[in-house]
Protein backbone atom coordinates (compact mmCIF):
# COMPACT_ATOMS: atom_id res chain seq x y z
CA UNK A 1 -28.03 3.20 0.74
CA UNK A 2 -24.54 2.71 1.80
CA UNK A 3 -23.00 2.32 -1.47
CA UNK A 4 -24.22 5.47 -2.89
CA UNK A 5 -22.57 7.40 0.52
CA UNK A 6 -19.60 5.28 0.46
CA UNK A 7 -19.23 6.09 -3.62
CA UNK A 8 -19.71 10.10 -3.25
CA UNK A 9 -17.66 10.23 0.37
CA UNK A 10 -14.79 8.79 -1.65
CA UNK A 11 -14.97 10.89 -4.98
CA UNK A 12 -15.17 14.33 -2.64
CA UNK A 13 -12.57 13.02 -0.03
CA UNK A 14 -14.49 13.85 2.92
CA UNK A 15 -13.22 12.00 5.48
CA UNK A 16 -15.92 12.06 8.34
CA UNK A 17 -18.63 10.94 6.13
CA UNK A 18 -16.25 8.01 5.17
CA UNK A 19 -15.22 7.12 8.17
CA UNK A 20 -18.64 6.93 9.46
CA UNK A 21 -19.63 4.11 6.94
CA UNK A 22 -16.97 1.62 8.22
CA UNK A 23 -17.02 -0.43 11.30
CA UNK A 24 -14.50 0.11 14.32
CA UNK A 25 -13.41 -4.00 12.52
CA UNK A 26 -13.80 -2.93 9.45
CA UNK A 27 -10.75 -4.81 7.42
CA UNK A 28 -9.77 -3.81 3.59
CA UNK A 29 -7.83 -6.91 2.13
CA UNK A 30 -5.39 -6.34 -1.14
CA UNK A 31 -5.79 -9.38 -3.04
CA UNK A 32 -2.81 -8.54 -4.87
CA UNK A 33 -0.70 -8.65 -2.00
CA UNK A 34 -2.66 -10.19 1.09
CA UNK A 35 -2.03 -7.10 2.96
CA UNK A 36 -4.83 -6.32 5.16
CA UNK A 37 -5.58 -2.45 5.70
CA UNK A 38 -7.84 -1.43 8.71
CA UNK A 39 -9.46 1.44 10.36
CA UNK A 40 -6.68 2.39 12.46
CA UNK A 41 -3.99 2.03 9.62
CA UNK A 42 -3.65 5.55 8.31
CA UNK A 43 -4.68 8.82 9.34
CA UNK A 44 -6.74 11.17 8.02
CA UNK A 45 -4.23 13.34 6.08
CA UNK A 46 -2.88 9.88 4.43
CA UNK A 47 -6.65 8.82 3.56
CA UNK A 48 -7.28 12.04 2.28
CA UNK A 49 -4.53 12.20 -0.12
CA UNK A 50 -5.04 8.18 -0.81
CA UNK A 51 -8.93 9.39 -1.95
CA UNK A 52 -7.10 11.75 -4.15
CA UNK A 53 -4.42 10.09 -5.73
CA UNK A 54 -5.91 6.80 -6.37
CA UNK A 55 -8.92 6.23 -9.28
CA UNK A 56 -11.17 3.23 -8.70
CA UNK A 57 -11.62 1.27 -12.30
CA UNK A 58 -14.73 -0.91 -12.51
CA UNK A 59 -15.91 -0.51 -9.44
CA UNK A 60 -19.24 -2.72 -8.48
CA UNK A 61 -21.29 -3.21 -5.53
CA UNK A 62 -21.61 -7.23 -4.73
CA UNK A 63 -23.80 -6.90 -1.82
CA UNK A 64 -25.31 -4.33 0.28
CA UNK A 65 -27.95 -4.21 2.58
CA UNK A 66 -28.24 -2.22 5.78
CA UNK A 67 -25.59 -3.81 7.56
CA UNK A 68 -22.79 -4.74 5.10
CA UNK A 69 -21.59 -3.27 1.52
CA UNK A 70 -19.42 -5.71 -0.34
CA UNK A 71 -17.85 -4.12 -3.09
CA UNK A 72 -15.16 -5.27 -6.19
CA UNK A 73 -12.83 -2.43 -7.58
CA UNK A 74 -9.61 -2.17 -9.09
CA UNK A 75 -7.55 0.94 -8.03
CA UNK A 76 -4.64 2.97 -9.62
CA UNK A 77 -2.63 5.46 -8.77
CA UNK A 78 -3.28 8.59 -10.49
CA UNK A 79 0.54 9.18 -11.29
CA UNK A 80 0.18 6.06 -13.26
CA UNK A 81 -1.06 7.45 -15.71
C-alpha cells in the first residue's frame, strides 16, 4: 500500500517515487510551529538532502487506504545528534 512506498521512498531518498505518492494539494503541517509545507515548497535537491539529514522517530501510520495515508512521526535532524 501507500505507506510501505511512502516509508522505503523516504529511507532511499528517491525523489520521483516520493513525489508520485503526494497530491498536486498535498499540505505537510508542523504542529510545532503551524508552518504548512507543500508540494511546491522545496525542490528536489532540498528534499533530497531533507530525506537525508532528517530521522523520523516513532513513526506510525493512522490511516491509509487507497486514497489517503495519514501518518504521525516525530523528526530530527541528524546533526542533532
Amino acid at each position: 500500500m501507500i505507506y510501505e512506498k511512502w516509508l522505503k521512498a523516504w529511507n532511499e531518498a528517491d525523489i520521483a517515487t516520493y513525489k508520485s505518492l503526494h497530491h498536486e494539494d498535498w499540505e505537510f503541517k508542523f504542529h510545532s510551529s503551524g508552518n504548512i509545507m507543500r508540494s511546491g515548497d522545496m525542490s528536489d535537491e532540498q528534499m533530497k538532502g531533507m530525506m537525508k539529514s532528517h530521522k523520523n522517530e516513532n513513526l506510525r501510520c493512522i490511516y491509509e487506504n487507497d486514497d489517503i495515508l495519514i501518518c504521525l512521526l516525530y523528526t530530527s535532524d541528524a546533526a542533532d545528534e
